[in-house]
Protein backbone atom coordinates (compact mmCIF):
# COMPACT_ATOMS: atom_id res chain seq x y z
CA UNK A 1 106.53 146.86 343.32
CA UNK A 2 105.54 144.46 345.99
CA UNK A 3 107.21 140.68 346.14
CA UNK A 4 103.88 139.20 345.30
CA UNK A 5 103.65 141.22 341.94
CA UNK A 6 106.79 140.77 340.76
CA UNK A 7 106.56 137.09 340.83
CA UNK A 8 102.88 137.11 339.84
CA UNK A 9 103.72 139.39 336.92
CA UNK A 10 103.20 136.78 333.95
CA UNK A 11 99.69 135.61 335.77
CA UNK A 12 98.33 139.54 336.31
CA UNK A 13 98.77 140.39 333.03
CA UNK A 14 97.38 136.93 331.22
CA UNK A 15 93.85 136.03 330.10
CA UNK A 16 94.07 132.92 332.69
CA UNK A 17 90.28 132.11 331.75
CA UNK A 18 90.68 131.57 328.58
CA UNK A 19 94.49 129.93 329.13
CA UNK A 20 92.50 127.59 330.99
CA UNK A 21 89.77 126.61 328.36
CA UNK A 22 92.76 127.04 325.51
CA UNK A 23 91.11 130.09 323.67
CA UNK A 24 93.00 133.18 323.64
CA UNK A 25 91.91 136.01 321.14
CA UNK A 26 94.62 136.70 320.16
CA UNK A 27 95.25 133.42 318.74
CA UNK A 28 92.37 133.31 316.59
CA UNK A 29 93.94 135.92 314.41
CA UNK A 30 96.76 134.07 311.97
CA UNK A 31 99.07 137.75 312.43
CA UNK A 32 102.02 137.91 309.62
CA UNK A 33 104.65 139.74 309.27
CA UNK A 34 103.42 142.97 307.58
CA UNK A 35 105.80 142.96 304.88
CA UNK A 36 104.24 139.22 304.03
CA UNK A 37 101.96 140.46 300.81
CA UNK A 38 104.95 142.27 299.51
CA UNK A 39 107.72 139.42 299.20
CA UNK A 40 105.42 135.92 298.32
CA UNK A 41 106.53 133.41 296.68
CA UNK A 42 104.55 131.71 294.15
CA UNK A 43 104.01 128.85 295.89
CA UNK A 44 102.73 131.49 299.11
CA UNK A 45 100.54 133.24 296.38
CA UNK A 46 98.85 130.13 295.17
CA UNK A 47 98.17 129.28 298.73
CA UNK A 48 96.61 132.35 300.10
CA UNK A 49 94.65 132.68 296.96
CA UNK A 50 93.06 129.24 297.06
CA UNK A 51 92.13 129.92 300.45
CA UNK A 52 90.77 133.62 299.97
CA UNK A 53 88.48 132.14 297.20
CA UNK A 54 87.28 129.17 299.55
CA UNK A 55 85.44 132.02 301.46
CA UNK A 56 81.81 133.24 300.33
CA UNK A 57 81.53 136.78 301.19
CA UNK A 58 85.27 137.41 298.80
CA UNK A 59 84.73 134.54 295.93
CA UNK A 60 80.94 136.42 295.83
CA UNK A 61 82.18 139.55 295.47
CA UNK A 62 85.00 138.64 292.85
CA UNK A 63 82.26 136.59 290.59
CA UNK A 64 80.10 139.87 290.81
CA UNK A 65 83.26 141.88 289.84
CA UNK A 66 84.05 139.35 286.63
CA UNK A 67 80.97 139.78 285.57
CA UNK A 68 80.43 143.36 285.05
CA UNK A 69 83.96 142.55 283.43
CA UNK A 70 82.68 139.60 281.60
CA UNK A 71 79.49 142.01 280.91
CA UNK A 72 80.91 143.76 277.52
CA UNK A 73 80.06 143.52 274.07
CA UNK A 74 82.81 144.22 271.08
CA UNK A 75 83.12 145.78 267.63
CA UNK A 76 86.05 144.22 265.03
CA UNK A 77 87.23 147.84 263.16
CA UNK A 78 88.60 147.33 259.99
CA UNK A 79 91.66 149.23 259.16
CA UNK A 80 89.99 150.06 256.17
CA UNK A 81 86.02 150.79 255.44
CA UNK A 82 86.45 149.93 252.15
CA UNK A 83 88.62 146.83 252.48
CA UNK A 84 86.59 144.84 255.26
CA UNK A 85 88.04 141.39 254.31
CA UNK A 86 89.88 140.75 257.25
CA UNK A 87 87.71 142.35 259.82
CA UNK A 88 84.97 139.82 258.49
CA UNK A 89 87.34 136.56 259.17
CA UNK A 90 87.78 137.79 262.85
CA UNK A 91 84.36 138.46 263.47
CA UNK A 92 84.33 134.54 261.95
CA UNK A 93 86.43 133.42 264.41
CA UNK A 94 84.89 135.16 267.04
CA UNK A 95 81.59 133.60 266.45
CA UNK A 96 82.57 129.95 265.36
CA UNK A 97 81.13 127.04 266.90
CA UNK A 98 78.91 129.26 269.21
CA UNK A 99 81.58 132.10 269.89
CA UNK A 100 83.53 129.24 271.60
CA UNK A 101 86.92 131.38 271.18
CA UNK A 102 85.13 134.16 273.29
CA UNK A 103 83.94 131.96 276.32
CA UNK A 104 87.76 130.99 276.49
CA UNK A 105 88.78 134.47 277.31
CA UNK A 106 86.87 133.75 280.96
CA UNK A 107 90.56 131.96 281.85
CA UNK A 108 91.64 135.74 281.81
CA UNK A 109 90.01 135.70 284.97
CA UNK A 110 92.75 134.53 286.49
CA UNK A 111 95.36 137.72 286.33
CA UNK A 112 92.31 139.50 289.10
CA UNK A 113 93.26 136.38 291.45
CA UNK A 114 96.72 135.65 290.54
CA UNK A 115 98.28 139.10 289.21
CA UNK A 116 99.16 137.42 286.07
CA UNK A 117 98.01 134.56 284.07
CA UNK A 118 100.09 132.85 281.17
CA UNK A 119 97.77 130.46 278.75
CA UNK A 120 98.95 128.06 276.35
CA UNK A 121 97.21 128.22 272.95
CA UNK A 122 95.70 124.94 271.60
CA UNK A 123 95.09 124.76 268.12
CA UNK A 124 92.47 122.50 266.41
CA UNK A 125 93.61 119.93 263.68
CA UNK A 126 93.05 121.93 260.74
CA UNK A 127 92.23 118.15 259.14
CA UNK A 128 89.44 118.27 261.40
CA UNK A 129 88.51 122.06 260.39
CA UNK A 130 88.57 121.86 256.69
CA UNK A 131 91.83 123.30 256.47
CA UNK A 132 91.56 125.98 258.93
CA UNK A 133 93.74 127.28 262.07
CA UNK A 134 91.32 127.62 264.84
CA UNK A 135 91.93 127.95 268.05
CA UNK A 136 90.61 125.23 270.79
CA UNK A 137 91.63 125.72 273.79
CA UNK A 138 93.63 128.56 275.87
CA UNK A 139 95.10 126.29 278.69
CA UNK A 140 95.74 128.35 282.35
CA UNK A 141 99.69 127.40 282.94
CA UNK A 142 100.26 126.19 286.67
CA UNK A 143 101.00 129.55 288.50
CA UNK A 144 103.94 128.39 291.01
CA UNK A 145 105.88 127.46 288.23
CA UNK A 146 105.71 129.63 284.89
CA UNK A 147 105.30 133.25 285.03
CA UNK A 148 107.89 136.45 283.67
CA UNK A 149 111.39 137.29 284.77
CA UNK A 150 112.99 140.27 285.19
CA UNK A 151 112.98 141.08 281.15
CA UNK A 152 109.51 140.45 280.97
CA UNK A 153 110.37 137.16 279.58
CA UNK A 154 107.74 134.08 280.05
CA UNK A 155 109.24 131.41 281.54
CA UNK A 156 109.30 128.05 283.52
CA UNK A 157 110.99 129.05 286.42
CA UNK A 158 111.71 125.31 287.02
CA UNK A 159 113.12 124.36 283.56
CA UNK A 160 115.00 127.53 283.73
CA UNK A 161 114.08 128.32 279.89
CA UNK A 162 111.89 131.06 277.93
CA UNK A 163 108.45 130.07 276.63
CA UNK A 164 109.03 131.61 273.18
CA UNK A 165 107.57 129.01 271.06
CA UNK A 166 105.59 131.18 267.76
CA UNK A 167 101.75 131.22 268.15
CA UNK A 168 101.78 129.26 271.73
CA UNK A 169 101.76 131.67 274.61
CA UNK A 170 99.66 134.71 275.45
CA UNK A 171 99.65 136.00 279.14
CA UNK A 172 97.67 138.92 281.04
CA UNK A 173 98.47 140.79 283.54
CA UNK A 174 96.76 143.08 286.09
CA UNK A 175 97.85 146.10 287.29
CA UNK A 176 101.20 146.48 286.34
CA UNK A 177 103.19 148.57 288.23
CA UNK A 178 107.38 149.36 287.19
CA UNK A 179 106.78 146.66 284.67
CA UNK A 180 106.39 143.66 286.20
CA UNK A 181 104.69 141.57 284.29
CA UNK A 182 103.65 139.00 287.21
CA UNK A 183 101.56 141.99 288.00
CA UNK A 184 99.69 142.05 291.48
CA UNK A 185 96.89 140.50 292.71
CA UNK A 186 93.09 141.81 292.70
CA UNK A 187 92.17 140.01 295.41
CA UNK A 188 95.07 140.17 297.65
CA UNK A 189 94.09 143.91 298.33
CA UNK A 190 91.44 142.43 300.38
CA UNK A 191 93.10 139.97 302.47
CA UNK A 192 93.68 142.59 305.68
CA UNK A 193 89.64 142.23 306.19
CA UNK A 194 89.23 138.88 304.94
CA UNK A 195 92.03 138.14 307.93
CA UNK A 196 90.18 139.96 310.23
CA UNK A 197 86.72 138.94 309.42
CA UNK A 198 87.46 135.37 310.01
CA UNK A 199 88.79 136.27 313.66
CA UNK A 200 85.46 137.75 314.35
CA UNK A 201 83.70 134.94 313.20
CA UNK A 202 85.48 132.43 315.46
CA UNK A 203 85.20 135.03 318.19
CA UNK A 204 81.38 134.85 317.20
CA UNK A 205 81.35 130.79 317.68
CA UNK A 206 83.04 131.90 321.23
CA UNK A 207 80.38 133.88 321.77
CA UNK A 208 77.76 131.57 320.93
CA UNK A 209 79.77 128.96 323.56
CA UNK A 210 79.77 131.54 326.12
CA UNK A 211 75.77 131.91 325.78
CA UNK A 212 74.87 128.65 325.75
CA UNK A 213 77.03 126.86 328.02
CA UNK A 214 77.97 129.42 330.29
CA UNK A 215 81.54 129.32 332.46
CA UNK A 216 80.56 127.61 336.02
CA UNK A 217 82.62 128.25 339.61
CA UNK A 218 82.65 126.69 342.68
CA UNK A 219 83.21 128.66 345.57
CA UNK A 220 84.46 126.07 348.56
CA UNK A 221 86.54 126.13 351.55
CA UNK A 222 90.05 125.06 350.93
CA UNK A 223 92.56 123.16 353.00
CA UNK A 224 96.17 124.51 353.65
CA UNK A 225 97.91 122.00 352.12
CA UNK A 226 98.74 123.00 348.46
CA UNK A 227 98.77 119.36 347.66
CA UNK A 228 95.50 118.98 348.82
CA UNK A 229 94.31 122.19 347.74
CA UNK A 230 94.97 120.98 344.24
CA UNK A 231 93.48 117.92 343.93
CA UNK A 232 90.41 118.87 345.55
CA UNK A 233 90.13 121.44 342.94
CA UNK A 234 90.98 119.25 340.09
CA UNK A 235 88.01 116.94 341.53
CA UNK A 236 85.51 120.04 341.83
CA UNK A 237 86.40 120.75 338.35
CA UNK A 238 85.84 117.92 336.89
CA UNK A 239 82.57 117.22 338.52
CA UNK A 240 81.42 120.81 337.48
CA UNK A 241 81.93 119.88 333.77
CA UNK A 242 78.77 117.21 333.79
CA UNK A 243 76.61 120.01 334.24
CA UNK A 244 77.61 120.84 330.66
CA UNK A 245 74.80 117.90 330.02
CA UNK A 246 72.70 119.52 332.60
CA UNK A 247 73.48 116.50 334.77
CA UNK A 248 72.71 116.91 338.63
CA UNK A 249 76.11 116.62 341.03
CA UNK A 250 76.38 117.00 344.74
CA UNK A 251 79.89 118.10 346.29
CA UNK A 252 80.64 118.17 349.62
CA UNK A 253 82.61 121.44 351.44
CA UNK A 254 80.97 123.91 348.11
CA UNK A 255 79.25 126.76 349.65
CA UNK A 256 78.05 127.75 346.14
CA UNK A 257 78.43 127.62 342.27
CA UNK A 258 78.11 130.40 340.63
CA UNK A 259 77.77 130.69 336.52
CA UNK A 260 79.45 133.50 334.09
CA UNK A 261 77.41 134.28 331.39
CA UNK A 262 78.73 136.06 328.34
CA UNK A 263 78.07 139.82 328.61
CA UNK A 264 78.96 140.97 325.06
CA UNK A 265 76.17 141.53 322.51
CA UNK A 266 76.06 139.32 319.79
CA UNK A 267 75.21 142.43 317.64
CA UNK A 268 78.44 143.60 318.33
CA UNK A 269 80.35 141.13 316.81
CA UNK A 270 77.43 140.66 313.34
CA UNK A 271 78.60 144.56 313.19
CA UNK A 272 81.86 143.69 312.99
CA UNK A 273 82.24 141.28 310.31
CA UNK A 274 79.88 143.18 308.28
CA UNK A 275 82.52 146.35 308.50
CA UNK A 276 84.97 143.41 307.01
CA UNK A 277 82.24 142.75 304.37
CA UNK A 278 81.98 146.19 303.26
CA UNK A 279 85.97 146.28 303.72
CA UNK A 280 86.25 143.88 301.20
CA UNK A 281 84.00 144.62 298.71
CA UNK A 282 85.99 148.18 298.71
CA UNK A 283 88.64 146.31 298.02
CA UNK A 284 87.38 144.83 295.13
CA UNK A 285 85.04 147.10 293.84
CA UNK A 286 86.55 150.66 294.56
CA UNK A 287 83.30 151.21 296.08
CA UNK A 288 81.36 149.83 298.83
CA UNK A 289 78.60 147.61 299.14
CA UNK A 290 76.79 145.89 295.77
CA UNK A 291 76.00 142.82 297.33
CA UNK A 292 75.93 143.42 301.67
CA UNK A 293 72.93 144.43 303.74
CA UNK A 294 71.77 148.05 303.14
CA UNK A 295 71.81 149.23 306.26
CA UNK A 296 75.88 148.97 305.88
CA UNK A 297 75.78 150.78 302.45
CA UNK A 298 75.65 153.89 300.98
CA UNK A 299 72.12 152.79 299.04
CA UNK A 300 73.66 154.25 295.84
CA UNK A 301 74.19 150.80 294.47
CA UNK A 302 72.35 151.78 291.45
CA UNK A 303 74.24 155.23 290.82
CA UNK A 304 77.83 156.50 291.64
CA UNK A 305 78.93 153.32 292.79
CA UNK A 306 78.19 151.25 290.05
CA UNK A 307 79.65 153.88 287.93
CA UNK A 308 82.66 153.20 289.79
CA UNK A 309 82.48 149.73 289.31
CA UNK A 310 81.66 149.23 285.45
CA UNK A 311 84.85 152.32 285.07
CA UNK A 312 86.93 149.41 286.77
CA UNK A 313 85.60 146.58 284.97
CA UNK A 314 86.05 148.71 281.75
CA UNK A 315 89.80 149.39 282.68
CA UNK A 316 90.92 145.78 282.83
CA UNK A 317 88.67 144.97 279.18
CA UNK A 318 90.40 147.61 277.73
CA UNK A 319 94.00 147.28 278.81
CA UNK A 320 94.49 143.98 280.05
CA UNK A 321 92.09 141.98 277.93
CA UNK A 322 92.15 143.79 274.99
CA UNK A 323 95.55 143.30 273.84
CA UNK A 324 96.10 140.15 274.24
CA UNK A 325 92.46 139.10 272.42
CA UNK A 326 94.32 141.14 268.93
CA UNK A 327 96.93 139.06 269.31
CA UNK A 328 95.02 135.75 268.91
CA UNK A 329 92.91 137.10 266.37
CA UNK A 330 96.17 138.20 264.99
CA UNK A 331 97.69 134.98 265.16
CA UNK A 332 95.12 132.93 263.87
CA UNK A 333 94.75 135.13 260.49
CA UNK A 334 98.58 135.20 259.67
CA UNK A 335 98.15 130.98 260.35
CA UNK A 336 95.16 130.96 257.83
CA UNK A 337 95.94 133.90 255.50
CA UNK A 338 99.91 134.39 255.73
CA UNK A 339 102.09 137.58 256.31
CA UNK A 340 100.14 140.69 257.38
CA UNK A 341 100.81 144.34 256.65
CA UNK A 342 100.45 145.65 260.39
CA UNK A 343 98.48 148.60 258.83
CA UNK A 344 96.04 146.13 257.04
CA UNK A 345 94.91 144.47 260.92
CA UNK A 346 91.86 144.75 261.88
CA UNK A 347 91.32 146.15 265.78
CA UNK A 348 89.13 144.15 268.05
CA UNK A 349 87.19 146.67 270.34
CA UNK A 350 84.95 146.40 273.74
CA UNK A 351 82.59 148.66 274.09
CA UNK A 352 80.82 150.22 276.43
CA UNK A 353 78.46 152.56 274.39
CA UNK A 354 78.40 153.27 270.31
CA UNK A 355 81.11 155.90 269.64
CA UNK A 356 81.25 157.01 266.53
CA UNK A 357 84.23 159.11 265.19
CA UNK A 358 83.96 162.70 264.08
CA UNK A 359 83.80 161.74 260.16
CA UNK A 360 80.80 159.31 261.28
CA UNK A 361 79.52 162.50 262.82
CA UNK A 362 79.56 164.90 260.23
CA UNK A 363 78.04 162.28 257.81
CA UNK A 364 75.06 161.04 259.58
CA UNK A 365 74.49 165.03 260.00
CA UNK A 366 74.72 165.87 256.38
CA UNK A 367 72.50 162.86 255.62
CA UNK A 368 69.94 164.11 257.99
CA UNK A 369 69.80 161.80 260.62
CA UNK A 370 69.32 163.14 264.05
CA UNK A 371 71.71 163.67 265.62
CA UNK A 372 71.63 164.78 270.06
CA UNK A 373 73.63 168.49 270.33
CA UNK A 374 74.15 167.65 273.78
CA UNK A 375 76.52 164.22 273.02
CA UNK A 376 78.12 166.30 270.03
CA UNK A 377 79.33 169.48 271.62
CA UNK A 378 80.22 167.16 274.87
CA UNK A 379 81.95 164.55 272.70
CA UNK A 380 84.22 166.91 270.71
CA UNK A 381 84.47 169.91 273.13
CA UNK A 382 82.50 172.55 271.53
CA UNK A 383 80.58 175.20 272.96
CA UNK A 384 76.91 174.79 272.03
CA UNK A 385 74.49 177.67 270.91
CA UNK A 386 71.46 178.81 272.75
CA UNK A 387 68.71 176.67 270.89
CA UNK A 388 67.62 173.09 271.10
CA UNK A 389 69.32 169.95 271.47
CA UNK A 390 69.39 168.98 267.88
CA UNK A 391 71.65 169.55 264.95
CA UNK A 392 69.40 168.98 262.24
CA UNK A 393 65.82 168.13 261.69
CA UNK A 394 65.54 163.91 260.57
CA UNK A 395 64.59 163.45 257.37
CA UNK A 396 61.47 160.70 257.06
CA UNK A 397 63.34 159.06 254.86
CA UNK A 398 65.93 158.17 256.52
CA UNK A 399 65.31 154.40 258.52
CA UNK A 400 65.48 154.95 262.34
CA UNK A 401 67.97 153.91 264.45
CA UNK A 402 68.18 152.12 268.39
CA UNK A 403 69.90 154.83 270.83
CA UNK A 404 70.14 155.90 273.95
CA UNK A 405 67.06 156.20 275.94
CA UNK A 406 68.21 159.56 277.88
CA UNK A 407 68.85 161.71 275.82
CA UNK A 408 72.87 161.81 276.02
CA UNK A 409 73.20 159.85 273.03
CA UNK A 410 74.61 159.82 269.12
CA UNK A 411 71.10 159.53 267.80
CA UNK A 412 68.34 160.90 269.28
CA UNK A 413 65.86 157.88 268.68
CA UNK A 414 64.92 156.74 272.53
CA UNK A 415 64.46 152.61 271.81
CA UNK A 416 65.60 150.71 274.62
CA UNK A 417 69.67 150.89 274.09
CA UNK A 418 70.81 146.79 273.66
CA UNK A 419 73.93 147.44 273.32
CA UNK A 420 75.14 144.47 270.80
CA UNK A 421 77.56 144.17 268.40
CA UNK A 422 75.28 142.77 265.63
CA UNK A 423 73.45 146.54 266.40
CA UNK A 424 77.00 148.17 265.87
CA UNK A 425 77.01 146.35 262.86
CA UNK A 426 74.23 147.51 261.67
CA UNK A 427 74.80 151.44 262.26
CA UNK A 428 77.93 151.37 260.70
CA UNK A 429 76.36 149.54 257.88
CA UNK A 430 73.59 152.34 257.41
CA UNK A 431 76.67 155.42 258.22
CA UNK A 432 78.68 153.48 254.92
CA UNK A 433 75.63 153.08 252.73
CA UNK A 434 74.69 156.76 253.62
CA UNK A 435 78.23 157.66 253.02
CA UNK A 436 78.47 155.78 249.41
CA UNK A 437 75.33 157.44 248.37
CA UNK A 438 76.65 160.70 248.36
């Protein structure tokens, strides 16, 4: 290599532009070690998290996400139709003071952001309840300091002791994986493009600098002296800076000034963070985009991918939330009603769609109530005959009953489906009474 390159090598392979106005692209991006989302600490965790939320393209697509999670309705099964005691005081708590128990379960919320959340129950004054356990409060427990060791223990990892106390702490935890209980975090799987996309915004306010106020240099004849050469430079360059405030300057020994103007396209970067957006909502969703611009989505938002979606929202209701609702109802009727056969407890159930069991089946098709072929033979796996989609012809008599609208469901009725657990209710009511009759 020649002399001159080997001393110049730092210089010839630096930005010096932006050395010289202190913005380097590379520094805009906060790079980690890439191990960093596998080894945090709790007090890391809590940290990246807050941060992650204070950002409105990831807290919007997490708040969409809770609520096709938050978007379920729930049946209480008793464990016996005859005996339907118990199911009947859950429901009761469920629905007391304005179903204030349920809204509580929101703190669950928490396990998506956190990987885990540990609540501490807060029981009402039964003075102030007439005598009866009910539940107040369910109190999200500071996340940098409690959460499970390796024996799936709760504890307070600064007291050093287990949180063990009877009918105090419940926890949830999201995706569990070789059972740890802290679980993992729901939003950390987007925090690659969440990383990235703010880069490209700050490279976007760069860009908008560039545009408007445009790099300026001054081309001038320069003494030998490296002294001189120096200042007179510094001088130039500080003169050139008023013109930032379009101010008018006259320098003597410039032959000319010449402007750099940014030549990327502002397109280019809008592109870019939108490929983070969609990034992200994969992340979260399984499925990209529900709430981006359509020209960056797959315009199926109404179809597979919210199919996708509500399956995902579904999994955490039914395995994460579920649980650990029974054992507060659970709780809460052992406090008010004493010991409980395990086989006596009711089950409290999200659901998604009615789904009746096979005995409910058979009975609603002896009674004569319509019944759709289609969901029968698909629901139990049997091979249907060649004739129409109908078991049995409905009787007049018998009262009719909301369903599906298309055609896939139990009954064949095609009222706008609602959904709600007061209609659950009432089917099973009329499937009993129909039931008892015979």
């Amino acid at each position: 290599m020649w002399p001159f390159a080997t001393k110049k090598t730092k210089e010839l392979i630096e930005d010096v532009v932006a050395r010289r106005e202190g913005v380097d692209l590379d520094d805009m991006f906060d790079f980690v070690d890439e191990e960093f989302l596998t080894d945090l600490g709790a007090d890391e965790l809590t940290d990246v998290v807050t941060k992650m939320l204070q950002d409105d393209q990831v807290s919007a697509e997490m708040e969409t996400f809770k609520t096709f999670v938050g978007n379920s309705n729930y049946i209480v099964q008793p464990s016996d139709e005859k005996d339907t005691y118990l199911a009947e005081k859950y429901q009761e708590y469920l629905s007391r003071d304005g179903g204030h128990l349920v809204s509580q379960f929101e703190n669950f919320f928490e396990a998506l952001e956190f990987g885990a959340v540990i609540c501490q129950t807060i029981w009402k004054d039964p003075k102030d309840t007439g005598g009866v356990w009910v539940i107040d409060k369910l109190k999200p427990m500071d996340h940098t300091r409690y959460g499970f060791n390796k024996r799936g223990q709760m504890v307070d990892r600064q007291g050093g002791f287990v949180l063990d106390a009877p009918y105090k702490y419940v926890s949830v935890s999201h995706n569990v994986r070789g059972g740890n209980l802290n679980g993992n975090s729901l939003l950390l799987k987007a925090y690659w493009p969440w990383t990235f996309r703010k880069a490209c915004i700050r490279a976007g306010l760069l860009y908008v600098k560039k545009s408007v106020i445009p790099s300026i240099i001054a081309i001038y004849k320069a003494g030998k002296n490296k002294t001189e050469i120096e200042a007179q430079g510094a001088y130039i360059a500080k003169e050139l800076s008023r013109l930032a405030n379009s101010s008018g300057i006259a320098m003597a020994n410039v032959e000319s000034v010449q402007s750099i103007d940014a030549t990327s396209k502002g397109t280019d970067i809008i592109d870019l963070v939108e490929l983070f957006n969609r990034m992200i909502s994969k992340a979260i969703f399984g499925v990209s985009t529900l709430t981006n611009e359509s020209r960056f989505s797959s315009n199926d938002t109404a179809g597979t991918s919210r199919e996708i979606i509500e399956a995902r929202a579904k999994k955490v209701n039914i395995q994460e939330f579920q649980p650990t609702i029974n054992t507060l109802l659970r709780w809460t009727a052992e406090l008010n009603e004493g010991d409980i056969s395990p086989e006596k407890l009711p089950f409290f159930k999200y659901i998604f769609e009615y789904d009746p069991q096979f005995a409910e089946v058979i009975s609603a098709v002896e009674t004569g109530i319509a019944v759709s072929g289609k969901w029968f033979y698909n629901k139990f796996n049997i091979k249907p005959p060649e004739q129409d989609d109908i078991l049995v012809e409905p009787r007049a008599a018998v009262a009719p009953i909301v369903a599906r609208s298309n055609g896939d469901g139990f009954f064949l009725h095609s009222e706008h489906r609602t959904n709600r657990p007061e209609l659950m209710n009432r089917i099973s009511t009329i499937l009993r009474n129909t039931t008892g009759e015979k």
